[in-house]
Structures are given as C-alpha cells and as structure tokens.
C-alpha atoms as a PDB file:
ATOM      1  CA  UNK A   1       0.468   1.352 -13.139  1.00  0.00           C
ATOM      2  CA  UNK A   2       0.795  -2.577 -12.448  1.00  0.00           C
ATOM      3  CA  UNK A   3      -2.492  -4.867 -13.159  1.00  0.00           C
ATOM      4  CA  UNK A   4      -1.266  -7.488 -10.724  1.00  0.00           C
ATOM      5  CA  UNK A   5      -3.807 -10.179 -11.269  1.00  0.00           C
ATOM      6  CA  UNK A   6      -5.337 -11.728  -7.984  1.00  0.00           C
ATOM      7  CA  UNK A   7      -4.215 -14.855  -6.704  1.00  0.00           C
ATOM      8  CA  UNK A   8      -7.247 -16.986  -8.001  1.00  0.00           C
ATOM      9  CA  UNK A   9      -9.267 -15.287 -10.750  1.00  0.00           C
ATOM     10  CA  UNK A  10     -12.508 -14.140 -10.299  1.00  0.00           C
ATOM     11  CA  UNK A  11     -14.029 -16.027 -12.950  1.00  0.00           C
ATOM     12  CA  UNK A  12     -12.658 -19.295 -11.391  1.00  0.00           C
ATOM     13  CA  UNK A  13     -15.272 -18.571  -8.147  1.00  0.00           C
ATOM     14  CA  UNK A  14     -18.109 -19.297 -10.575  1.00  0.00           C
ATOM     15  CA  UNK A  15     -20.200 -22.154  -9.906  1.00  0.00           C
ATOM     16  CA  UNK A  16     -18.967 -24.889 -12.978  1.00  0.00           C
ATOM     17  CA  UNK A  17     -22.174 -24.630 -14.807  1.00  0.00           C
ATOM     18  CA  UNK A  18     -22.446 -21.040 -15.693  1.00  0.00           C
ATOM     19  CA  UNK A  19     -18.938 -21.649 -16.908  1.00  0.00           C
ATOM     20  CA  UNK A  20     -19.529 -24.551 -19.144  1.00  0.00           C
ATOM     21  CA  UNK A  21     -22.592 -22.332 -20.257  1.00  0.00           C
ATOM     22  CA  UNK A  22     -20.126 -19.696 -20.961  1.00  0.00           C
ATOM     23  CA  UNK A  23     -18.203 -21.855 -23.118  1.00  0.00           C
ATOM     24  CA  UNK A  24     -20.713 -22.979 -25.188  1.00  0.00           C
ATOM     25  CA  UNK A  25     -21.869 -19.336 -26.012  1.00  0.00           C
ATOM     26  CA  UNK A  26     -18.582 -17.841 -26.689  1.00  0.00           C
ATOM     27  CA  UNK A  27     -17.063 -17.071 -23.715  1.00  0.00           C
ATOM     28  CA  UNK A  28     -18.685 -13.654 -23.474  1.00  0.00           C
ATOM     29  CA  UNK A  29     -18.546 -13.877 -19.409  1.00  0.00           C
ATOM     30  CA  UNK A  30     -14.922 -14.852 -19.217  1.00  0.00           C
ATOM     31  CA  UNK A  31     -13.853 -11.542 -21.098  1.00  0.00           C
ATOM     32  CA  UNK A  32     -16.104  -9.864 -19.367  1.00  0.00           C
ATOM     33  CA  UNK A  33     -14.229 -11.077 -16.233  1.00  0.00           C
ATOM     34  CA  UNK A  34     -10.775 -10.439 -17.724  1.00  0.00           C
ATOM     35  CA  UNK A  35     -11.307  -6.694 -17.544  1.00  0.00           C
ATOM     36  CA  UNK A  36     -13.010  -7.271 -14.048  1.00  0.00           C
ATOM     37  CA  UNK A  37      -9.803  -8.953 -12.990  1.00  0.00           C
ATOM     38  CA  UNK A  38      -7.678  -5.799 -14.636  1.00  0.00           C
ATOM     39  CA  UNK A  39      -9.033  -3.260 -12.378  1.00  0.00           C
ATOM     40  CA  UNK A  40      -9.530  -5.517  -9.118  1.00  0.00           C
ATOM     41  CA  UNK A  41      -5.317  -5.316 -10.025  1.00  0.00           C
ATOM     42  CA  UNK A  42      -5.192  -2.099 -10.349  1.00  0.00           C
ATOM     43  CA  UNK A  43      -7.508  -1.281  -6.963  1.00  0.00           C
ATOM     44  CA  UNK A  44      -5.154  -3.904  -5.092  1.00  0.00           C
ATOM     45  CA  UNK A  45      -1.879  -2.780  -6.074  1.00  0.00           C
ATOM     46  CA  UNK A  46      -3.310   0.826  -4.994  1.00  0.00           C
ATOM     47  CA  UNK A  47      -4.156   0.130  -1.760  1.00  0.00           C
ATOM     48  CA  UNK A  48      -0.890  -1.609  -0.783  1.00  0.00           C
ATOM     49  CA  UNK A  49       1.224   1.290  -2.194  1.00  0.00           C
ATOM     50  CA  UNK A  50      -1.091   3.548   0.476  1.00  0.00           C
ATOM     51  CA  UNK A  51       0.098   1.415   3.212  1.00  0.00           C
ATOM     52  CA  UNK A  52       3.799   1.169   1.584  1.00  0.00           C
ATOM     53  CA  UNK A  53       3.516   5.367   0.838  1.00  0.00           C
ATOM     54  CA  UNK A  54       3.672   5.757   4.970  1.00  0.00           C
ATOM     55  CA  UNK A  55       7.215   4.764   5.022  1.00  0.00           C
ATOM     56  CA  UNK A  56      10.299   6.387   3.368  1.00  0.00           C
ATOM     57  CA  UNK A  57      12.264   3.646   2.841  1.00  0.00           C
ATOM     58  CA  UNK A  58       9.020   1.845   0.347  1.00  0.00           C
ATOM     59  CA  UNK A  59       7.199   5.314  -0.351  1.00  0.00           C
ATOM     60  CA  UNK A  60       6.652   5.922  -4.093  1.00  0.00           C
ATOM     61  CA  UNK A  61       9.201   8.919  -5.236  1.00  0.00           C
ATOM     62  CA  UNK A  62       6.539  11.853  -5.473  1.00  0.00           C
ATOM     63  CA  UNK A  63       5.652  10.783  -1.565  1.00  0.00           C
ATOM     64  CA  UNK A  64       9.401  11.777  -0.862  1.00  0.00           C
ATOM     65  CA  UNK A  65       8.908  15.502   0.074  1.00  0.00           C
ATOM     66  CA  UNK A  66       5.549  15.376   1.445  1.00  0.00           C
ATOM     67  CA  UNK A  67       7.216  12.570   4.370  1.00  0.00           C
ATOM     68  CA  UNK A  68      10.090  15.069   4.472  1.00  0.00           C
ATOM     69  CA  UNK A  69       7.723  18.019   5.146  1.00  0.00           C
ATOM     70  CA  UNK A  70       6.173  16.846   8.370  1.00  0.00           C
ATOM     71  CA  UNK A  71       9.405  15.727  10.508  1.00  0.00           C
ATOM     72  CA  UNK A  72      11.494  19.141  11.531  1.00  0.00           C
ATOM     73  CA  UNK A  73      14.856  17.355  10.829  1.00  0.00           C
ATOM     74  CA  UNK A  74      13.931  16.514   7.085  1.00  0.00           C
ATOM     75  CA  UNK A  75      13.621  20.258   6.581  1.00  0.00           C
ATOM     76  CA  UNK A  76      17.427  20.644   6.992  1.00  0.00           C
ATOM     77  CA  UNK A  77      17.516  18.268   3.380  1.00  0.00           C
ATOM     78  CA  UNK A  78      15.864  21.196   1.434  1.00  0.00           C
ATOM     79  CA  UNK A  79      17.847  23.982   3.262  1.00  0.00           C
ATOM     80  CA  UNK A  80      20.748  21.780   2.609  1.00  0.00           C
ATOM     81  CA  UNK A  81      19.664  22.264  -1.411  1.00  0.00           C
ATOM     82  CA  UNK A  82      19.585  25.717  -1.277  1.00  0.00           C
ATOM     83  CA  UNK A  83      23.141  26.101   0.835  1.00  0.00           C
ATOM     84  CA  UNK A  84      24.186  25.109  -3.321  1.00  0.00           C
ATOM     85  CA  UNK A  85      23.903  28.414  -4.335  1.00  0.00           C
ATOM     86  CA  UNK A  86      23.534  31.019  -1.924  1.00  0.00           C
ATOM     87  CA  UNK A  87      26.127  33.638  -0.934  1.00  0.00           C
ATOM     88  CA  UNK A  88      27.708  33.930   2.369  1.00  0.00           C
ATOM     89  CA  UNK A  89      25.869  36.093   4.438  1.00  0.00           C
ATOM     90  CA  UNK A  90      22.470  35.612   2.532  1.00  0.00           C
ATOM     91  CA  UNK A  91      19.169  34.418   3.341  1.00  0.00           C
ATOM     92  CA  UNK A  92      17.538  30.797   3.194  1.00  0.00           C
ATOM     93  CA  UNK A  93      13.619  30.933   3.638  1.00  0.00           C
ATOM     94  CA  UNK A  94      12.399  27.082   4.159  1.00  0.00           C
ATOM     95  CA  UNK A  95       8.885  26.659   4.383  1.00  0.00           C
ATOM     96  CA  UNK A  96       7.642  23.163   5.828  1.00  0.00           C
ATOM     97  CA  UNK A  97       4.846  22.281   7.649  1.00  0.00           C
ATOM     98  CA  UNK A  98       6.889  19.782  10.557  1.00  0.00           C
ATOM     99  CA  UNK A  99       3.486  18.508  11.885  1.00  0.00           C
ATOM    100  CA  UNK A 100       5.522  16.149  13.823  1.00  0.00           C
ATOM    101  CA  UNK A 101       7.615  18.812  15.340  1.00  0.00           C
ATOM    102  CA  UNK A 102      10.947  17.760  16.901  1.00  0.00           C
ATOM    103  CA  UNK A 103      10.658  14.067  16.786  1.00  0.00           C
ATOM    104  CA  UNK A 104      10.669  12.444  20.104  1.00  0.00           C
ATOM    105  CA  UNK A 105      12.719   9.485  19.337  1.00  0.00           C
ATOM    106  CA  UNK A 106      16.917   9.622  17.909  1.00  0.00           C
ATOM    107  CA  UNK A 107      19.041  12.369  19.468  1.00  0.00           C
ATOM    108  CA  UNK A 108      18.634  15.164  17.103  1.00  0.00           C
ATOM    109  CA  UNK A 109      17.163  18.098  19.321  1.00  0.00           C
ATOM    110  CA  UNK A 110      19.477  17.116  21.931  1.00  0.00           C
ATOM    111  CA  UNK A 111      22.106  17.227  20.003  1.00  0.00           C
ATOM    112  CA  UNK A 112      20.877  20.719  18.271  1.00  0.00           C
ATOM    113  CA  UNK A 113      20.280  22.585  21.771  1.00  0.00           C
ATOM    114  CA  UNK A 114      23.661  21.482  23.170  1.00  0.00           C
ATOM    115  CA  UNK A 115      25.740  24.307  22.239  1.00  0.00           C
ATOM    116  CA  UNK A 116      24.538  28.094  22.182  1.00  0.00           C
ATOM    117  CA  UNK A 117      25.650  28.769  18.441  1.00  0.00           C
ATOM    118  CA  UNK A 118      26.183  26.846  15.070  1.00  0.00           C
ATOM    119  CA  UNK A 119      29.873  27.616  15.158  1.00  0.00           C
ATOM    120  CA  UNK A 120      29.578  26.040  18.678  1.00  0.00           C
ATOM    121  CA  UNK A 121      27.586  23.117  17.502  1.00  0.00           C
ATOM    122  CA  UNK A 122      30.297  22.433  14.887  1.00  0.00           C
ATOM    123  CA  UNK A 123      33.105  22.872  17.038  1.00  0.00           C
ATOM    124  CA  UNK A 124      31.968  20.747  19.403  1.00  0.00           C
ATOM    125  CA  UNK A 125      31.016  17.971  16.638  1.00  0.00           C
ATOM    126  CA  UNK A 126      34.539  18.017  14.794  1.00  0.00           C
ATOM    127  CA  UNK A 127      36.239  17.642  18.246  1.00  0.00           C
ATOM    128  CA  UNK A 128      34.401  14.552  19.566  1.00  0.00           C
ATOM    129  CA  UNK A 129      36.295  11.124  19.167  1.00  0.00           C
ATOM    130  CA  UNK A 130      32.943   9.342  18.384  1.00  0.00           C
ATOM    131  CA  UNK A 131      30.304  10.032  16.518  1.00  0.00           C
ATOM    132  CA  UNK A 132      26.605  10.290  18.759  1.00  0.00           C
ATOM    133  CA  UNK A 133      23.067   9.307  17.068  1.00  0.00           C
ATOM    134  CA  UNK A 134      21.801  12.144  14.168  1.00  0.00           C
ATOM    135  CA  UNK A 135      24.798  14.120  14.431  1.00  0.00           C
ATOM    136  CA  UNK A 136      24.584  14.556  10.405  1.00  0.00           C
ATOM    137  CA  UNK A 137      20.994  16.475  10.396  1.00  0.00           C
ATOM    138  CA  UNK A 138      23.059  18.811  12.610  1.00  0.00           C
ATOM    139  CA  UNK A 139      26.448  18.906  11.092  1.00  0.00           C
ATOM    140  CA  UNK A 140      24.787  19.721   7.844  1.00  0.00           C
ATOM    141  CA  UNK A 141      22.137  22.222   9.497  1.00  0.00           C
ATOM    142  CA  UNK A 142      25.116  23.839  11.859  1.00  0.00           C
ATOM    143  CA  UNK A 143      27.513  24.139   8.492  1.00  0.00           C
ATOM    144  CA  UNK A 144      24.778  25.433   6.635  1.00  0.00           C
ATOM    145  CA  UNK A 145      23.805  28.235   9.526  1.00  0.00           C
ATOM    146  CA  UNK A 146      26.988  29.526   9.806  1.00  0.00           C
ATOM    147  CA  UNK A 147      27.074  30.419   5.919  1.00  0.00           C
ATOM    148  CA  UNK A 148      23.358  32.193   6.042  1.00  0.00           C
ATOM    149  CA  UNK A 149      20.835  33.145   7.882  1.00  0.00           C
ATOM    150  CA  UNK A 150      17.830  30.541   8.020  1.00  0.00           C
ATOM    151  CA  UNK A 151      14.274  31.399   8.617  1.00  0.00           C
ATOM    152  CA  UNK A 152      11.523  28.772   9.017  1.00  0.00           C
ATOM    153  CA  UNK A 153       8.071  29.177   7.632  1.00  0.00           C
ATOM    154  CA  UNK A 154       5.694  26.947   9.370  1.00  0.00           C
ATOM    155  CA  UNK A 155       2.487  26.398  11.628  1.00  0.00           C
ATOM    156  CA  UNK A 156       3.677  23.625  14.015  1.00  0.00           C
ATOM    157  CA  UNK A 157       6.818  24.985  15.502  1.00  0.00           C
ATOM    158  CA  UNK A 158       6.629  27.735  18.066  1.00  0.00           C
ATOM    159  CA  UNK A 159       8.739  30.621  18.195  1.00  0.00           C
ATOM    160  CA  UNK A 160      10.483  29.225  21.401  1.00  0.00           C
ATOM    161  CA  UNK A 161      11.065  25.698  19.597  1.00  0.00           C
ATOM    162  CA  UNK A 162      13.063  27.094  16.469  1.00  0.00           C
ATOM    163  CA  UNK A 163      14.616  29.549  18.871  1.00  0.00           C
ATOM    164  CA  UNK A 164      16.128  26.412  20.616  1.00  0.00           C
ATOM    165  CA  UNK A 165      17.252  25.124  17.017  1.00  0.00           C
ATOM    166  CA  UNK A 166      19.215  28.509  15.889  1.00  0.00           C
ATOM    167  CA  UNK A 167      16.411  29.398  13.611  1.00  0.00           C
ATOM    168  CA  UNK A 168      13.699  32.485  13.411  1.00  0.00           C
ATOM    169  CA  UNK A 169      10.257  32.384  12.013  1.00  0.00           C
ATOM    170  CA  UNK A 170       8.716  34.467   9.091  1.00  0.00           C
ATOM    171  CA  UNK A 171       5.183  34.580   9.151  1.00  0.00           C
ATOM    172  CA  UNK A 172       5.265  36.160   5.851  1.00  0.00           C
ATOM    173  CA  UNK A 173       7.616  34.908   2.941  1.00  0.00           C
ATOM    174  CA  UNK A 174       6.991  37.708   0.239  1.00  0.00           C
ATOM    175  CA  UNK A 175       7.632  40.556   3.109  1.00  0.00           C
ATOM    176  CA  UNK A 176      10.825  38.292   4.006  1.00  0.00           C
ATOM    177  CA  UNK A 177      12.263  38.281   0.555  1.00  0.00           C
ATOM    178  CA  UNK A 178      11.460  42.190   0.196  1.00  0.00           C
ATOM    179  CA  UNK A 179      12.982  43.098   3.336  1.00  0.00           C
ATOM    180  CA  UNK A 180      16.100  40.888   2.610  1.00  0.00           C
ATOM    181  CA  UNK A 181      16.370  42.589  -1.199  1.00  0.00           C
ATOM    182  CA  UNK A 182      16.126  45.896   0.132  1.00  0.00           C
ATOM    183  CA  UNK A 183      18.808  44.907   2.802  1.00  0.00           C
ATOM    184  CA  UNK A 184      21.420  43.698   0.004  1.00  0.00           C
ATOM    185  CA  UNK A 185      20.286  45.484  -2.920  1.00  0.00           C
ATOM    186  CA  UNK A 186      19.933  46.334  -6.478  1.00  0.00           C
ATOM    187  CA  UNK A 187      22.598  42.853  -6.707  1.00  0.00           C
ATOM    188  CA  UNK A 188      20.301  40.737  -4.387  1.00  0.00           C
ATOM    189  CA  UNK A 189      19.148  37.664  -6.351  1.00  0.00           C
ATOM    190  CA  UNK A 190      16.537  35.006  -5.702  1.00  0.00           C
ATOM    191  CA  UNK A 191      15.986  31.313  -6.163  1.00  0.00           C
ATOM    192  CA  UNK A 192      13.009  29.301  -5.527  1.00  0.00           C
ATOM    193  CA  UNK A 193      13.051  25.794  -5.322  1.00  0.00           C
ATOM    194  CA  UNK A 194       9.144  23.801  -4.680  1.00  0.00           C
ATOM    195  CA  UNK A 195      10.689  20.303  -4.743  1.00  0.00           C
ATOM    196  CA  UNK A 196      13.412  21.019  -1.769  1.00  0.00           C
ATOM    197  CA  UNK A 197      15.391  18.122  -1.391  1.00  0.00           C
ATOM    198  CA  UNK A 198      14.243  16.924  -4.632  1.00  0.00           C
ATOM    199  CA  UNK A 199      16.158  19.363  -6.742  1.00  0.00           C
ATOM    200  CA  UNK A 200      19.555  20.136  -7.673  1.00  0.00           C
ATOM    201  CA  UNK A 201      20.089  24.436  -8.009  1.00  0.00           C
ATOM    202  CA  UNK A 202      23.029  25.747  -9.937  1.00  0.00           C
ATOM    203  CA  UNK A 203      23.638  29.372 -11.341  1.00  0.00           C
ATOM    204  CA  UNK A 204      23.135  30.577 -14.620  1.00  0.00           C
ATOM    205  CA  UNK A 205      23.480  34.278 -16.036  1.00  0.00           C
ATOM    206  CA  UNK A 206      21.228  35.940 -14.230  1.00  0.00           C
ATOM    207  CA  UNK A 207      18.095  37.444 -15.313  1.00  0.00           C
ATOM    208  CA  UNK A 208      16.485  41.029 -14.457  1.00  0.00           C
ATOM    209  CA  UNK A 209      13.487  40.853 -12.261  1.00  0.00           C
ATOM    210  CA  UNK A 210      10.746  43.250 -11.948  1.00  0.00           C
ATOM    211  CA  UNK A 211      11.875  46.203  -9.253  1.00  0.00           C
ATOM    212  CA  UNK A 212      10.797  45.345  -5.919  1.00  0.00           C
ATOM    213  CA  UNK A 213       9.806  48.892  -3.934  1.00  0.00           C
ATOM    214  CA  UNK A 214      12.000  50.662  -6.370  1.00  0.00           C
ATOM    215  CA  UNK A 215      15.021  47.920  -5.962  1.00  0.00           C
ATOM    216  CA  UNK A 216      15.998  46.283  -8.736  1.00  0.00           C
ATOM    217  CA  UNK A 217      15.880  41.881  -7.956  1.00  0.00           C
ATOM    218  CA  UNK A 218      17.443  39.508  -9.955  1.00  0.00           C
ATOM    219  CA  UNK A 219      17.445  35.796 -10.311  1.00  0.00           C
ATOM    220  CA  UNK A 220      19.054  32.620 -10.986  1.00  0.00           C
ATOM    221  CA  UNK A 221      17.435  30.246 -13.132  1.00  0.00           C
ATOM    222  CA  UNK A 222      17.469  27.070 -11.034  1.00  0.00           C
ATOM    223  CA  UNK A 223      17.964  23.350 -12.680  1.00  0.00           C
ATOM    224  CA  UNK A 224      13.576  23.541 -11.848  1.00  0.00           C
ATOM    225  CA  UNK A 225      12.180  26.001 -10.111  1.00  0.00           C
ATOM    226  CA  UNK A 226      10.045  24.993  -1.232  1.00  0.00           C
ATOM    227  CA  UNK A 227      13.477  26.871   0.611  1.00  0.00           C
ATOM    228  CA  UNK A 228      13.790  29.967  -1.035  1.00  0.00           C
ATOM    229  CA  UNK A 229      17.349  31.482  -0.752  1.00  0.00           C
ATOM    230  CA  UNK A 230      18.464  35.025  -1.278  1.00  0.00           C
ATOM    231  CA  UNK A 231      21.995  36.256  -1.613  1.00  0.00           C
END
C-alpha cells in the first residue's frame, strides 16, 4: 500500500508559533504529525484507486473479474478458459451475474443474433472481407459453442435474451452437473474454475470423486481451482 504524502504537509498549516514551540520542546508535535501525514496517504491513495477501480483499463488486478462479471460479453473470457480443457461434446456451466445485460453500445448482440447457429455465426465471420466492431467476443463465443454446450447461470438475463445469444439457462448448477454426469457417465469429469478469466486450466491424472447418484465423477486438478466445465 503507497503512503503518498500530501502535497503540503499537514504540520506546515500550523500557525508559526506552535511550531517554534514545538521545536523548543522536542519536536513531539511534528512526529506526531508524521504519522498523521502517513495515513492521510494511505486514505488518499484509497480513494483515488475507488475512482480508478471503475475502469478496466486502471482497475487494480483483483477488480478484474468482478468488472468482467457484470457486462454479458466479458462472460465469454471465462467460458473461453474453460474451452482449455473440455471435451467435444461436453458441458460449460458459466455463472456471472451480467447486471449490465447486453451492453447497449459496440456491435456485439448484433453481431451475435445475426445468424441462427454458431456454425452459422462462424461461417459467416470467416467469409467476410472486413472485419465489423466486437466480432472477437463472438468468434471466440461461436468457436467455443460449437465444441460444447454452454449454459449461463445468472439473474439479469432472461430466458429470451440468452436464447437470442445461443445459450440456455440453469437455474441450478449442482442439478446441472448431476444431470450432465449421469448423461456421460462413470468417465464424466469436472473442473471448476472461481477466477474465470483469471486462470489458466490444464489436465492432470485424474482423481476419483465421490459417486454422484450411484455414478462414479472424476476430476481434473486445475492450475487453481466461476465456468464450470464437464466432459
């Protein structure tokens, strides 16, 4: 934590004789003001990081997910995460709050709803000459869809609005992951990953689980242990 010293000290704003008084009896008050000054630092520095914090490009790094969680379109950097290490065919299970929705401004839910499928979405993308506004989020969404299934897990997104976006809606992630184990079976393993974007998943032996309505789970130890993926 930085102890940015104001501008003009503290002790300087004393009227000259109680600091020539000081002086003369050891210069008690002026230390006294030295630790004042420490803290008015620390309090000043804090406050401008809370304004700074609002923004991604000066947040502090632990800010990073929490920004990423409200916006809909950051969610695709945590599915993207998970896409590391899942299976074809398998299951990611993203769970982000996307206050903000769809964001109004750039050209990303456009871009999403103009073609009926992810396959679509990517065909369409690789075949343009140019490249349009936040075609990336999608590219990387659309690429990442037509590997695995994705399901959302929030409170701000309708039914209808991930619909439009080529995802489905759990309302429940621990029935989720049971009714995807049961669907692949005693083989189906699990990852979780709280940082999303944040972390980097790879696959190491795999270790046995306890059985989940009689179905054996297993998982892969991640680099740290939200999307959670199954596959």
């Amino acid at each position: 934590m930085s102890t940015t010293p104001p501008t003009q000290p503290i002790y300087s704003l004393l009227p000259a004789i109680y600091r020539s008084r000081d002086i003369l009896q050891g210069s008690q008050l002026s230390a006294f003001y030295e630790v004042l000054e420490s803290q008015y630092g620390i309090v000043r520095d804090n406050l401008m990081q809370l304004y700074a914090d609002q923004f991604i490009e000066t947040c502090a790094p632990w800010v990073i997910p929490y920004i990423g969680d409200l916006i809909g379109y950051q969610s695709v950097k945590g599915m993207s995460a998970a896409s590391r290490i899942i299976r074809d065919g398998g299951m990611i299970i993203c769970a982000a709050e996307c206050r903000d929705g769809f964001p109004d401004h750039g050209s990303y839910r456009e871009v999403l709803q103009s073609a009926a499928t992810p396959q679509a979405l990517l065909d369409d993308i690789n075949s343009r000459p140019f490249t349009v506004p936040d075609q990336w989020q999608v590219q990387i969404q659309a690429q990442i869809q037509v590997r695995s299934r994705v399901v959302m897990h929030t409170s701000y997104l309708s039914d209808t609005d991930l619909a439009e976006a080529h995802l489905s809606q759990t309302p429940d992630i621990s029935a989720a992951i049971e009714e995807e184990v049961r669907r692949i079976g005693p083989e189906a393993r699990i990852c979780v990953l709280p940082e999303g974007p944040q972390t980097i998943p790879y696959l190491e032996t795999a270790r046995t689980l306890p059985r989940v309505n009689g179905t054996a789970a297993r998982r892969a130890a991640p680099s740290s242990a939200p999307p959670t993926g199954t596959g």
